[in-house]
C-alpha atoms as a PDB file:
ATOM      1  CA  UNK A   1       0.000   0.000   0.000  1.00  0.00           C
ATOM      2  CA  UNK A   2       1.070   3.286  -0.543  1.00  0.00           C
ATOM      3  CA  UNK A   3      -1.115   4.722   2.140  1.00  0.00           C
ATOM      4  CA  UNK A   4      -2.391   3.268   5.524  1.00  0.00           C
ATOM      5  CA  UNK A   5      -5.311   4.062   7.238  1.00  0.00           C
ATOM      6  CA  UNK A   6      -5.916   1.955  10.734  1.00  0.00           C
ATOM      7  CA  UNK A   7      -6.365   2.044  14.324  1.00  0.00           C
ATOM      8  CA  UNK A   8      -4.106  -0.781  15.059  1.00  0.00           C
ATOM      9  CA  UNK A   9      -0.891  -0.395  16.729  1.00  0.00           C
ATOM     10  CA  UNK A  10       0.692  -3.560  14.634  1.00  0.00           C
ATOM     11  CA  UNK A  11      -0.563  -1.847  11.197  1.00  0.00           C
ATOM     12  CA  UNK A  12       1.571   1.355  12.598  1.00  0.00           C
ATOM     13  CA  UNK A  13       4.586  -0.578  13.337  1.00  0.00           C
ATOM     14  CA  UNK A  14       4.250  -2.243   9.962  1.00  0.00           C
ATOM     15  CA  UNK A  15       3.602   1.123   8.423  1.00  0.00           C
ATOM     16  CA  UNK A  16       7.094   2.246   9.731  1.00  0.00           C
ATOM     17  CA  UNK A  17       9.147  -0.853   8.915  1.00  0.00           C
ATOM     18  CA  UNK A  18       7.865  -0.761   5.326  1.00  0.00           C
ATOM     19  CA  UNK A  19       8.599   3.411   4.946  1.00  0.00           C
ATOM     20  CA  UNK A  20       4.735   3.517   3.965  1.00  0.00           C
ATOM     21  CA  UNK A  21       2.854   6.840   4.748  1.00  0.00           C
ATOM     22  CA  UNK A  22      -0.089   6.244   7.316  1.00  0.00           C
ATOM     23  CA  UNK A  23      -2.728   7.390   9.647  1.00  0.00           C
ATOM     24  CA  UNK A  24      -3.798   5.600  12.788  1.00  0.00           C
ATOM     25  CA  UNK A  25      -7.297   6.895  14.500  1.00  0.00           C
ATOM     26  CA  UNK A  26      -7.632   6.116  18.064  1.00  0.00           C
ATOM     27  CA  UNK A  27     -10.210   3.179  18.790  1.00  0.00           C
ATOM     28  CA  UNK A  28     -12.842   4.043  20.643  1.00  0.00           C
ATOM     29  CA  UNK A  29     -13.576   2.898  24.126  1.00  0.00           C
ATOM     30  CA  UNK A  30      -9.569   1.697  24.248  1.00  0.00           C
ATOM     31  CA  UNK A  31      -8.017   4.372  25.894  1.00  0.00           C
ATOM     32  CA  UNK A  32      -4.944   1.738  26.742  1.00  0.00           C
ATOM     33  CA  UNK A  33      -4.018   1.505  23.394  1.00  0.00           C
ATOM     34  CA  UNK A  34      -3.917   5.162  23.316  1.00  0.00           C
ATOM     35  CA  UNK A  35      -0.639   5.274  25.668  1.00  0.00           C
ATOM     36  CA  UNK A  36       1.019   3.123  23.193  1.00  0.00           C
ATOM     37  CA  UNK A  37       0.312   4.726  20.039  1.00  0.00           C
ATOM     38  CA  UNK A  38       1.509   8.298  21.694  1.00  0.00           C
ATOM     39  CA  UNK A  39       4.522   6.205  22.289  1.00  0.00           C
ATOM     40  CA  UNK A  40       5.146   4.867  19.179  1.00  0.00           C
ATOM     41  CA  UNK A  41       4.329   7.928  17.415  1.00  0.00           C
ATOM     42  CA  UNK A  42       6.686   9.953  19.706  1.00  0.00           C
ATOM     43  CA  UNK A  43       9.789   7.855  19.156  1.00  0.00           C
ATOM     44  CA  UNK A  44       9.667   8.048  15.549  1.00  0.00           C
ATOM     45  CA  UNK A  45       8.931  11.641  15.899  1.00  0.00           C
ATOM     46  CA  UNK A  46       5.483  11.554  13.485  1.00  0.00           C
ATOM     47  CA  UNK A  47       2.796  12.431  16.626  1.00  0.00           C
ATOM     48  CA  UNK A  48       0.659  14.767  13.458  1.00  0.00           C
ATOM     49  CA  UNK A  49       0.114  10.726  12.704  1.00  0.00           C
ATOM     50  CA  UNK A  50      -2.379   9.894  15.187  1.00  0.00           C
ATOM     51  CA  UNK A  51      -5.294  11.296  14.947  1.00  0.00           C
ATOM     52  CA  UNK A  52      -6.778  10.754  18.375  1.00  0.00           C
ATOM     53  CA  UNK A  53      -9.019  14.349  18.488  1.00  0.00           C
ATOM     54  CA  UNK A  54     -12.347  14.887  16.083  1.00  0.00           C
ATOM     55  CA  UNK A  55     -10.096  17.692  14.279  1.00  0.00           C
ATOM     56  CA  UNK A  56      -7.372  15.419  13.312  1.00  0.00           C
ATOM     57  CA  UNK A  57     -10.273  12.950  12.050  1.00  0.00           C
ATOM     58  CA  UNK A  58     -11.008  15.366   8.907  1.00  0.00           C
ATOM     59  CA  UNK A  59     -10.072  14.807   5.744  1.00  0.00           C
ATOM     60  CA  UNK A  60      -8.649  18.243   5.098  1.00  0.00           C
ATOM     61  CA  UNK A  61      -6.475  17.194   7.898  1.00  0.00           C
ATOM     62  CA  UNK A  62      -5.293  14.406   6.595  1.00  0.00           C
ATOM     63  CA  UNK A  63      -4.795  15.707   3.514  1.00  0.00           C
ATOM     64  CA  UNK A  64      -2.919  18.376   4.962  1.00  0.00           C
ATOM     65  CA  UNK A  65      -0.021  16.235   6.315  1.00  0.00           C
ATOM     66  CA  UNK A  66       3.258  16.637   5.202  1.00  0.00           C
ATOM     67  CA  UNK A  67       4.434  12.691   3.809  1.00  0.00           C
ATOM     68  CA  UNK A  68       6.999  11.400   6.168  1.00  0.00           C
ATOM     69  CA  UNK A  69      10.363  11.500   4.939  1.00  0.00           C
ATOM     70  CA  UNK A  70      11.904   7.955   5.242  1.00  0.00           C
ATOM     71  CA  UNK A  71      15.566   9.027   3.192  1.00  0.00           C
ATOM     72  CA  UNK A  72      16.354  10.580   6.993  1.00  0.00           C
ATOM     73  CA  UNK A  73      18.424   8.028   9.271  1.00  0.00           C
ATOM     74  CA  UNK A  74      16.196   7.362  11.915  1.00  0.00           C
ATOM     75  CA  UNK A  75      18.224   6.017  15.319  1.00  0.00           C
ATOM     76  CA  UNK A  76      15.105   5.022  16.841  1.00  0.00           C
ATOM     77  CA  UNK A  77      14.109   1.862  14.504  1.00  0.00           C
ATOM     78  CA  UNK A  78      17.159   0.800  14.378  1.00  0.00           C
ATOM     79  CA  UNK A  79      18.016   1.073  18.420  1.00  0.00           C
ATOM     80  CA  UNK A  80      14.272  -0.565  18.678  1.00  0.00           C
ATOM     81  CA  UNK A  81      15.451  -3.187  16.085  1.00  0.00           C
ATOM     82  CA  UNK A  82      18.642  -4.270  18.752  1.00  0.00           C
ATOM     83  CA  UNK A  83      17.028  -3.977  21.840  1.00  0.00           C
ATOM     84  CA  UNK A  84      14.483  -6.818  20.532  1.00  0.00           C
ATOM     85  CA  UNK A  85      17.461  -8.769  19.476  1.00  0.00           C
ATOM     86  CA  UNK A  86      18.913  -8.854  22.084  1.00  0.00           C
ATOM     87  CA  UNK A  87      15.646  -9.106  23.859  1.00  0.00           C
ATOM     88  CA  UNK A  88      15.026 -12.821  22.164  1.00  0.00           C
ATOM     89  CA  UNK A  89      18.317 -13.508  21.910  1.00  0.00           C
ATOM     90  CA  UNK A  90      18.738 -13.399  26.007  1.00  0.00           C
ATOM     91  CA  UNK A  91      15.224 -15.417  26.517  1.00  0.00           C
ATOM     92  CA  UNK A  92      15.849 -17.862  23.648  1.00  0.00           C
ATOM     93  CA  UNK A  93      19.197 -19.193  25.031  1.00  0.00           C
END
C-alpha cells in the first residue's frame, strides 16, 4: 500500500518498517491503546500521525499532512530493532 489508514498499533509498526505513509485513529472505548500509540508515534517523531481528536479525524487534515520523509536516518528503529534482538536472543538461550 502506498497509504495506511488503521487504528491498530501492529498496522503502525508495519507502516514504519515498510517506509509507507499512514494514519492511525484512536479506537474508541480503548483508551490503553492510546498510551502506546503516543509512544510509538513519539519515538519516531510523526505524533501529526495519530489522529486521536475529532479535528485530526477530517479529511482536510489528513490531507494536509506533510508525507513522512523515510531518506532521513532514523536512530530510533534501528536502536528498537537491537534492543528486541537482544531481547530474544537473552530469553531464547
Amino acid at each position: 500500500a502506498e497509504q495506511v489508514f488503521t487504528d491498530s498499533f501492529h498496522a503502525s509498526v508495519f507502516s514504519l518498517i515498510y517506509q509507507r505513509q499512514f494514519c492511525v485513529f484512536a479506537r474508541a472505548g480503548h483508551k490503553a491503546m492510546g498510551s502506546r500509540l503516543d509512544s510509538l508515534t513519539a519515538l519516531f517523531h510523526v505524533e501529526t500521525r495519530y489522529c486521536d481528536t475529532p479535528e485530526k479525524t477530517s479529511l482536510s487534515y489528513v490531507e494536509s499532512l506533510s508525507p513522512i520523509d523515510y531518506s532521513l536516518p532514523n536512530p530510533s528503529l534501528e536502536a528498537a530493532r537491537k534492543a528486541s534482538l537482544t531481547f530474544l536472543t537473552s530469553h531464547l538461550e
